[in-house]
Protein backbone atom coordinates (compact mmCIF):
# COMPACT_ATOMS: atom_id res chain seq x y z
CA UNK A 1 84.27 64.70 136.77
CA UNK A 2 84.51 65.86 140.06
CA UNK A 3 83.52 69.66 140.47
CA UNK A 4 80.39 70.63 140.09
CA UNK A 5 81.60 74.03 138.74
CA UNK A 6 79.58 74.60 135.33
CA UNK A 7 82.96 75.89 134.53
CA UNK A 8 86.33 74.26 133.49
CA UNK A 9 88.59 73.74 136.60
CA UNK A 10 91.11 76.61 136.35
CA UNK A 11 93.94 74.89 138.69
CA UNK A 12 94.80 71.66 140.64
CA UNK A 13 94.04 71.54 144.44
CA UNK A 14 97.19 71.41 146.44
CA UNK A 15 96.47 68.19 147.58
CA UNK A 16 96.26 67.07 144.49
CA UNK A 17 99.51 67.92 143.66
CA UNK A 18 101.25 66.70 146.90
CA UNK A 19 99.74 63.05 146.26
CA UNK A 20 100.94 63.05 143.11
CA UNK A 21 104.38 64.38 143.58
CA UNK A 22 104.09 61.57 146.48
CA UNK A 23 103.14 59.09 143.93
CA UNK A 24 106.02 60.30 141.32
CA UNK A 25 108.57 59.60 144.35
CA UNK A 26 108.33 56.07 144.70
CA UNK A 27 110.06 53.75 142.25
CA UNK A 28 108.17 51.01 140.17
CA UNK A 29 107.88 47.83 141.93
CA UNK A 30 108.63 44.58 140.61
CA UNK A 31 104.87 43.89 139.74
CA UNK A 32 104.30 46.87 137.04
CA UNK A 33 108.22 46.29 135.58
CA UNK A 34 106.95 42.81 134.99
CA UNK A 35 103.55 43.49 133.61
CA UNK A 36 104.75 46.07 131.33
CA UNK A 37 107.60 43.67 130.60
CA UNK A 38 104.94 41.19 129.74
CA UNK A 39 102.25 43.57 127.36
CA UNK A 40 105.77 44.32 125.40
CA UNK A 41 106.35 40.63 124.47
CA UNK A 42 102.92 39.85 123.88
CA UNK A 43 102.66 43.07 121.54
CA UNK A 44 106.14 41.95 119.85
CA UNK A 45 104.81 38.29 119.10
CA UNK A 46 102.22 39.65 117.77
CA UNK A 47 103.28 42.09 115.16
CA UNK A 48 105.57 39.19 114.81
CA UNK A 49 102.44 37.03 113.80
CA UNK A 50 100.89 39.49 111.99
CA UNK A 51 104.11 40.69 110.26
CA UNK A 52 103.45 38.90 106.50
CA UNK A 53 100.24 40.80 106.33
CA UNK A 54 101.69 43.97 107.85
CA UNK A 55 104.74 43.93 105.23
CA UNK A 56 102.27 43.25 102.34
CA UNK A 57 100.35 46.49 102.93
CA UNK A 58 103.36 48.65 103.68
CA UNK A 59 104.90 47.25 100.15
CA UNK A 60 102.38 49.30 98.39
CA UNK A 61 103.87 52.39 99.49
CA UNK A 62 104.95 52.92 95.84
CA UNK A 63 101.11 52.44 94.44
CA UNK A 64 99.64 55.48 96.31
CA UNK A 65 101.33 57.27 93.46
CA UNK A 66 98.33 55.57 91.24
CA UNK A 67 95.50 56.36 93.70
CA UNK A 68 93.05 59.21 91.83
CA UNK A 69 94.81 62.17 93.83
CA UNK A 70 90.91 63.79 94.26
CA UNK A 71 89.76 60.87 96.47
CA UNK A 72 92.61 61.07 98.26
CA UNK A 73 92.49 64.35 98.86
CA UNK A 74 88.73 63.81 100.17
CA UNK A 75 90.03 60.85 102.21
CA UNK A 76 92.74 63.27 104.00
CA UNK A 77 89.69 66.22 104.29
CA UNK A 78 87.79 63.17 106.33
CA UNK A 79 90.23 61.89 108.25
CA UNK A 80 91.23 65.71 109.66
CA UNK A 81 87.40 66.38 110.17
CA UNK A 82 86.48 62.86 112.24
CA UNK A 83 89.96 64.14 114.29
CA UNK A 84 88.22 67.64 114.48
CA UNK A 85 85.18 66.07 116.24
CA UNK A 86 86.97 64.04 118.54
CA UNK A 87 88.74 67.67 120.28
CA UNK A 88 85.33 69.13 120.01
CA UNK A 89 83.97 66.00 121.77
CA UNK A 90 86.78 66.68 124.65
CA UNK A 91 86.12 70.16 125.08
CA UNK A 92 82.79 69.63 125.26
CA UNK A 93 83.89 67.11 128.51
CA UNK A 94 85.98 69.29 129.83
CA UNK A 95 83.70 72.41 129.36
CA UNK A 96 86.11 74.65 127.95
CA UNK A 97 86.14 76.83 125.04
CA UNK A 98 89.69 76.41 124.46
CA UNK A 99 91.06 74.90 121.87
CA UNK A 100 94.90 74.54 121.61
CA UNK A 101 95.74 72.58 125.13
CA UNK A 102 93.20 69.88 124.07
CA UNK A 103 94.18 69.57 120.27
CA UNK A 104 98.00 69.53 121.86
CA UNK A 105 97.12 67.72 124.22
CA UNK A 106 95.24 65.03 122.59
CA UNK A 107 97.57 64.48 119.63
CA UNK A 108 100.67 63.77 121.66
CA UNK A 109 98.94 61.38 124.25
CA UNK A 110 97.69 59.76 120.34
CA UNK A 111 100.96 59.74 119.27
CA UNK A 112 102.03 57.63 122.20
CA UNK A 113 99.52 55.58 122.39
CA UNK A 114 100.33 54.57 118.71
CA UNK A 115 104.00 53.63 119.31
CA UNK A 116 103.77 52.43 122.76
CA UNK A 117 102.68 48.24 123.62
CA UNK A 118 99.49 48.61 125.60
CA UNK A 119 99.91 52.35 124.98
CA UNK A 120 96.19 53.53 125.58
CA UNK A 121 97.51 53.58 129.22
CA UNK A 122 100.71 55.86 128.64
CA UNK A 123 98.95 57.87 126.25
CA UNK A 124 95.75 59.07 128.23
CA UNK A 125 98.21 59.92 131.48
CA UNK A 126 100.49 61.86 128.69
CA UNK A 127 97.28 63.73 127.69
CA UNK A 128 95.99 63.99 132.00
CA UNK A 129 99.33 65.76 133.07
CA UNK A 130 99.18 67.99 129.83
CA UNK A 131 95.86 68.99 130.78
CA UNK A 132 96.75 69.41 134.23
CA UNK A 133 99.65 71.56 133.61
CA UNK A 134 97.26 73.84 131.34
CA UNK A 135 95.03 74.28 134.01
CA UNK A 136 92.44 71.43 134.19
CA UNK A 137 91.79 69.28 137.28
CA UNK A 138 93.29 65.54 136.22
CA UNK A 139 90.28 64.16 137.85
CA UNK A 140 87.52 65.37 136.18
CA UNK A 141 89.87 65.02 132.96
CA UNK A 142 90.01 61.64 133.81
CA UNK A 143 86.12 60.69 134.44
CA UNK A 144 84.80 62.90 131.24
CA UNK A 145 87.21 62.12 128.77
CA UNK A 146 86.66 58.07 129.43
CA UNK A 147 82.99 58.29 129.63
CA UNK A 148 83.18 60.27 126.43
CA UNK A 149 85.18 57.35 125.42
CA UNK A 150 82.68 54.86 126.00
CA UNK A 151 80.13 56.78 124.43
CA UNK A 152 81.96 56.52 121.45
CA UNK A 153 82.73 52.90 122.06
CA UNK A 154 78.75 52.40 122.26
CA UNK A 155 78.55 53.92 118.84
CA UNK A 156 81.37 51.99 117.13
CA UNK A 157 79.26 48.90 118.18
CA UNK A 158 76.03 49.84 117.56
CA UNK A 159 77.21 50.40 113.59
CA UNK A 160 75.82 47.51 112.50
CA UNK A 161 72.68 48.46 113.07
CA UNK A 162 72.76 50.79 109.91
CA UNK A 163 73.62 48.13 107.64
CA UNK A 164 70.92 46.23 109.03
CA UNK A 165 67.98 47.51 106.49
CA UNK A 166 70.28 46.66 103.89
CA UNK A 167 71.14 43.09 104.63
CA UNK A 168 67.29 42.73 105.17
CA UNK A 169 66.62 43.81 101.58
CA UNK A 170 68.76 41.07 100.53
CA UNK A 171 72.53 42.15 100.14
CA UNK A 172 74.56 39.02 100.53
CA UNK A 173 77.03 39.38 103.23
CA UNK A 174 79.63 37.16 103.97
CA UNK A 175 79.16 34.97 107.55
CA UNK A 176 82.64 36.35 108.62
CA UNK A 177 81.05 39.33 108.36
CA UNK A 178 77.81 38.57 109.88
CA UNK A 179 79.28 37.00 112.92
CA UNK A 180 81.44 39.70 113.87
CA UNK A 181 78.41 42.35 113.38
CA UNK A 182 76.51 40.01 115.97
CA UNK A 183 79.13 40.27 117.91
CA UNK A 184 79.70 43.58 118.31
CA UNK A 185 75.75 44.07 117.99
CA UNK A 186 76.32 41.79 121.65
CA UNK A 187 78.79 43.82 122.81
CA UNK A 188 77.09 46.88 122.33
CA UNK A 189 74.05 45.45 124.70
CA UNK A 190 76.08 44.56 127.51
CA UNK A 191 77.51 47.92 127.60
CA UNK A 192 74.05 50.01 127.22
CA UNK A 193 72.59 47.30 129.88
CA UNK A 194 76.09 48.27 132.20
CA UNK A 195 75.84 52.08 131.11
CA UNK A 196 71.93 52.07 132.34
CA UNK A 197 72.79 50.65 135.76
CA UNK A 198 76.05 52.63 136.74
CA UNK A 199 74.09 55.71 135.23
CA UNK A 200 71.47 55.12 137.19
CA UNK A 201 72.10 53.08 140.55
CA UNK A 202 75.02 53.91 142.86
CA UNK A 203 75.32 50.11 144.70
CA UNK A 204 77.55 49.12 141.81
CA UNK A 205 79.62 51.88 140.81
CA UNK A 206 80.42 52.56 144.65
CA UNK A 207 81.00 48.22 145.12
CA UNK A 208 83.15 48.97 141.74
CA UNK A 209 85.38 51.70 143.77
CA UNK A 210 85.48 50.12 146.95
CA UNK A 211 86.86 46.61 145.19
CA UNK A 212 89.37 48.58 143.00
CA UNK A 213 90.63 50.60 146.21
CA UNK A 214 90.62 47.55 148.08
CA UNK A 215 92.66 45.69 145.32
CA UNK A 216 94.97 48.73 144.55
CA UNK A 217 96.23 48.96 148.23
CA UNK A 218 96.61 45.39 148.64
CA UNK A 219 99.09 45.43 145.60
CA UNK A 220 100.92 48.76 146.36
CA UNK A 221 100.93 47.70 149.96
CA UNK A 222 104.00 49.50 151.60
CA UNK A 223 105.20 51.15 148.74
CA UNK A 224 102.60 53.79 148.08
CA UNK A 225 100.07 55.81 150.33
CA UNK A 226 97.02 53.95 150.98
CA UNK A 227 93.99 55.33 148.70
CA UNK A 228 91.13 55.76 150.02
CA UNK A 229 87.44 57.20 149.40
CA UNK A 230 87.46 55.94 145.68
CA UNK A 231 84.02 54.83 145.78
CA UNK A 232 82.79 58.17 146.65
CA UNK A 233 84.78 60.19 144.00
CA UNK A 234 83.32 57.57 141.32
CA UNK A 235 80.32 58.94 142.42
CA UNK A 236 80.66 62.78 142.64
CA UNK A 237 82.37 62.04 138.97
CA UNK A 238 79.48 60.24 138.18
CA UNK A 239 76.51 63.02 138.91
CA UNK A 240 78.84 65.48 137.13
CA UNK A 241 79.05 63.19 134.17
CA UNK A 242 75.35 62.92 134.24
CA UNK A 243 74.78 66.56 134.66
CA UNK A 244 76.50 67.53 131.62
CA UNK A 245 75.06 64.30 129.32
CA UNK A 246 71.89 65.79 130.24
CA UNK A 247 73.08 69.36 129.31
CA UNK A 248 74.79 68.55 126.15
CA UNK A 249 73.55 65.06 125.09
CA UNK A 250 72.80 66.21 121.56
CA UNK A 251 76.03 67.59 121.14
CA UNK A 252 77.98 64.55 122.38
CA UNK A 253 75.27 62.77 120.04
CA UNK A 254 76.43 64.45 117.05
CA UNK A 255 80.03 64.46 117.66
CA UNK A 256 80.30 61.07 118.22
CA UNK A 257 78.38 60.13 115.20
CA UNK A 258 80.91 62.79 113.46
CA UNK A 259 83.70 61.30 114.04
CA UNK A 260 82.78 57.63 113.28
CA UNK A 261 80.88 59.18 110.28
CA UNK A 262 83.93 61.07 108.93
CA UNK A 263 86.53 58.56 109.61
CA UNK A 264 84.08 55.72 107.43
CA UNK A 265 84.23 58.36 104.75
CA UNK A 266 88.02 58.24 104.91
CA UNK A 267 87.82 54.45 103.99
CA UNK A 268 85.09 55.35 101.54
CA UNK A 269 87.38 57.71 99.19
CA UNK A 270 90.31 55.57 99.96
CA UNK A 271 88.51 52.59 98.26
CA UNK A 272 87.16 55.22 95.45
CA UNK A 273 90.53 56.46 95.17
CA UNK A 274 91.65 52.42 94.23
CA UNK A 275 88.82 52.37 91.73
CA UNK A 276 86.27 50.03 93.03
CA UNK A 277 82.85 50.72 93.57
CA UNK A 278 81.80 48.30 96.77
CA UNK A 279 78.75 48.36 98.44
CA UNK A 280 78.52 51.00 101.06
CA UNK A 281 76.71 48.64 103.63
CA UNK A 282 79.51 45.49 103.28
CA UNK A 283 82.37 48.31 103.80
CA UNK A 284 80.23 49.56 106.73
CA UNK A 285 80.11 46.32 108.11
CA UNK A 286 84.13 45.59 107.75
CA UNK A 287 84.69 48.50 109.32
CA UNK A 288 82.41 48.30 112.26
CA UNK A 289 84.08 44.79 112.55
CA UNK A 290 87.60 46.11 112.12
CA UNK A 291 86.92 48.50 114.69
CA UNK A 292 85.44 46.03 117.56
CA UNK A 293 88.98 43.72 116.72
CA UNK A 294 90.95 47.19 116.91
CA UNK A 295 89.88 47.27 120.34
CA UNK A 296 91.51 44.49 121.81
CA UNK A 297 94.98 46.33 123.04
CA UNK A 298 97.40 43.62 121.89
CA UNK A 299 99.41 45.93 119.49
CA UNK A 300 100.13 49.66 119.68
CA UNK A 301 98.04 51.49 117.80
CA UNK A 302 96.47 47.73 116.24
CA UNK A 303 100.03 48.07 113.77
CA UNK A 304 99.49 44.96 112.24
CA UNK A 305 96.01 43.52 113.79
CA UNK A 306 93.99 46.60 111.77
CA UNK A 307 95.83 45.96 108.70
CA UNK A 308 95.18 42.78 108.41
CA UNK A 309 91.82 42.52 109.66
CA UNK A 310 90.49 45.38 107.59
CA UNK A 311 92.38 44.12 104.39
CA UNK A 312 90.93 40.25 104.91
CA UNK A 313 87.28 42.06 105.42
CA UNK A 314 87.14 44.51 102.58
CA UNK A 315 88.30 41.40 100.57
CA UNK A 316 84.49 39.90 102.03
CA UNK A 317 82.71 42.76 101.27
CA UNK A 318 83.33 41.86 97.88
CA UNK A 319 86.78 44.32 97.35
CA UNK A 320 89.68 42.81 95.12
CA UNK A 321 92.01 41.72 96.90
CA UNK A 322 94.95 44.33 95.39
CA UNK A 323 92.19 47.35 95.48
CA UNK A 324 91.68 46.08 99.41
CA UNK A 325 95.41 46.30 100.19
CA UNK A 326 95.68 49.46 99.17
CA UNK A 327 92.62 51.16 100.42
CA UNK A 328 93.95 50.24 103.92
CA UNK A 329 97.41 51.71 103.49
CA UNK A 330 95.64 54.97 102.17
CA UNK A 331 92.95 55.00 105.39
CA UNK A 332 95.70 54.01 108.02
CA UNK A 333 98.09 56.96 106.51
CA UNK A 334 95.30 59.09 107.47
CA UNK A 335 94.09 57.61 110.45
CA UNK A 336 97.13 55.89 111.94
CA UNK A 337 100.57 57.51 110.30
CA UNK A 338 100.11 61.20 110.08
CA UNK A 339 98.25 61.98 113.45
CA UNK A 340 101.39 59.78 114.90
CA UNK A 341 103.42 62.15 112.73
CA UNK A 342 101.89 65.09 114.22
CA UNK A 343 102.24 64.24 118.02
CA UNK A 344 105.87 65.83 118.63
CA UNK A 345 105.35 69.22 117.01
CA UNK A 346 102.09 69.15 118.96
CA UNK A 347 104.16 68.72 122.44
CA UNK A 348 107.00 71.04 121.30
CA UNK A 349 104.31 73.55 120.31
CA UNK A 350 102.56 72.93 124.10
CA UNK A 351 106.05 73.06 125.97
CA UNK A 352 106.63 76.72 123.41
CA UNK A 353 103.50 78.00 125.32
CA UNK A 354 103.23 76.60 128.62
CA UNK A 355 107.32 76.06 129.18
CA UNK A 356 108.04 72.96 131.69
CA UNK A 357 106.69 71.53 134.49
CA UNK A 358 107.32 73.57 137.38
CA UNK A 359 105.39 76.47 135.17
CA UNK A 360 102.01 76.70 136.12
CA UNK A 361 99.62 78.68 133.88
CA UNK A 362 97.56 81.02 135.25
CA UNK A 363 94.07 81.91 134.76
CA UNK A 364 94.82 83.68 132.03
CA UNK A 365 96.14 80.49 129.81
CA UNK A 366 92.98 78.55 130.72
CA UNK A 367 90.95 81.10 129.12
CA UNK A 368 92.85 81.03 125.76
């Protein structure tokens, strides 16, 4: 972020604005038509790949009928309370009490991410100029919301260390399973070790800034304004970020577990709701490890990579095969389907309050 205000930003600078209505006015080159071009065809071949597995789970539509309607009423309760701690983890980055221009805010930017190829991209500048036009600075918007992200990132990967005392005591877990733990168990120290440093040093966030301004003006050469002073804004956002970790760290602690806590219950009931009885630390495992595949942006939303990953991985935690199938189609209706359902009332209910673009909200919307 940033301001250093200990409040939310209540408007955009001016200059802010004129760069970016500078960098709406100039048409897409060549270069991003052809890499977006190129994410769509590798996202079509593979939901083309994983299309026999995708087409399996969606067949059991017609068997959530026979799912025990109480667990899958508790799966749904999860599901909306992990999504609950994710806003609250975004106001508490944006330090505002509000909570309508977030949840809004958040749930269409989801909702394109989830239809979109490579849509992580569209969806979090969706969710920056919705914030902006409700009265946060884009910026800071930016910086908190994706360190926030990485925190949670952190914690996604650091989830096999609570299965850990169970595989110890001698629960036999499948080497698929163990190998992708240790993986994301690796994962997880390269980004505390790379977390420590940029938290800590400013030699390689500001080399960081200084290479990505260097390389963004060399490919946007004569076609957009030159940026400059990246390097320094990384680390004014960087301070800021640290300044409110330090503020709120057991918050964003809690939160984050929350969410990651809430949304394995969801695939908890939805396996109770099948029947089966697994063991909680081999589901734990297939989930951190459907989680770490989830996060390789080949598909929108992982249609097709999740299913098929988590389905193949419950099946090694020791879930039959049919009960497996169907516990993912009841946790991705939760997870996946409905909050991609809910994204266009969300924006028609934003554009009801804060009417188009060239309607700025004053002071008094912020504070809603």
């Amino acid at each position: 972020m940033t301001s250093h205000d200990p409040h939310p930003a209540q408007h955009l600078p001016a200059a802010g604005d004129a760069s970016r209505r500078s960098a709406k006015s100039w048409p897409l080159s060549r270069k991003t038509i052809a890499i977006r071009a190129v994410a769509l065809a590798v996202a079509g071949l593979a939901i083309y790949l994983l299309l026999p597995s995708l087409t399996r789970v969606l067949a059991s539509w017609p068997r959530l009928r026979t799912l025990d309607q109480v667990w899958l009423a508790v799966a749904l309760a999860a599901e909306l309370a992990s999504f609950t701690c994710t806003f609250a983890l975004q106001r508490l980055a944006l330090q505002t009490r509000q909570w309508f221009s977030v949840v809004t805010a958040g749930l269409s930017g989801n909702s394109v991410s989830g239809i979109v190829p490579g849509g992580a991209a569209a969806g979090a500048g969706l969710q920056f100029e919705l914030l902006s036009h409700a009265g946060f600075d884009t910026d800071a918007a930016a910086g908190a919301l994706t360190t926030f992200s990485l925190l949670e990132v952190g914690a996604l990967l650091a989830l096999p260390v609570v299965a850990l005392p169970a595989v110890l005591a001698g629960t036999a877990v499948s080497p698929g399973l163990v190998r992708t733990a240790l993986l994301g168990l690796g994962m997880f120290c390269l980004l505390a070790i790379a977390g420590a440093l940029l938290l800590k040093t400013d030699r390689p966030l500001a080399a960081i800034g200084r290479a990505a301004q260097a390389l963004r003006n060399r490919i946007t050469r004569g076609r957009r304004p030159p940026l400059t002073g990246l390097d320094t804004r990384l680390l004014s956002e960087r301070d800021t970020i640290r300044s409110v970790l330090g503020h709120n760290w057991w918050q964003a602690l809690l939160l984050t577990v929350g969410r990651l806590g809430f949304d394995f219950g969801c695939l908890l009931a939805a396996l109770r709701a099948t029947g089966t009885h697994p063991q909680h630390a081999l589901v734990l495992l297939a989930y951190a490890a459907a989680n770490v595949i989830e996060l390789v942006p080949v598909t929108p939303g992982g249609l097709g990579l999740v299913e098929a990953s988590l389905t193949g991985l419950l099946v090694l935690a020791g879930v039959h095969a049919g009960d497996a199938l169907l516990a993912t189609l009841a946790y991705r209706l939760a997870s996946y389907w409905l909050p991609l359902c809910a994204g266009p009332p969300a924006y028609l209910l934003y554009r009801h309050r804060y009417g188009r673009w060239h309607t700025r909200p004053g002071i008094e919307n912020s504070a809603r």
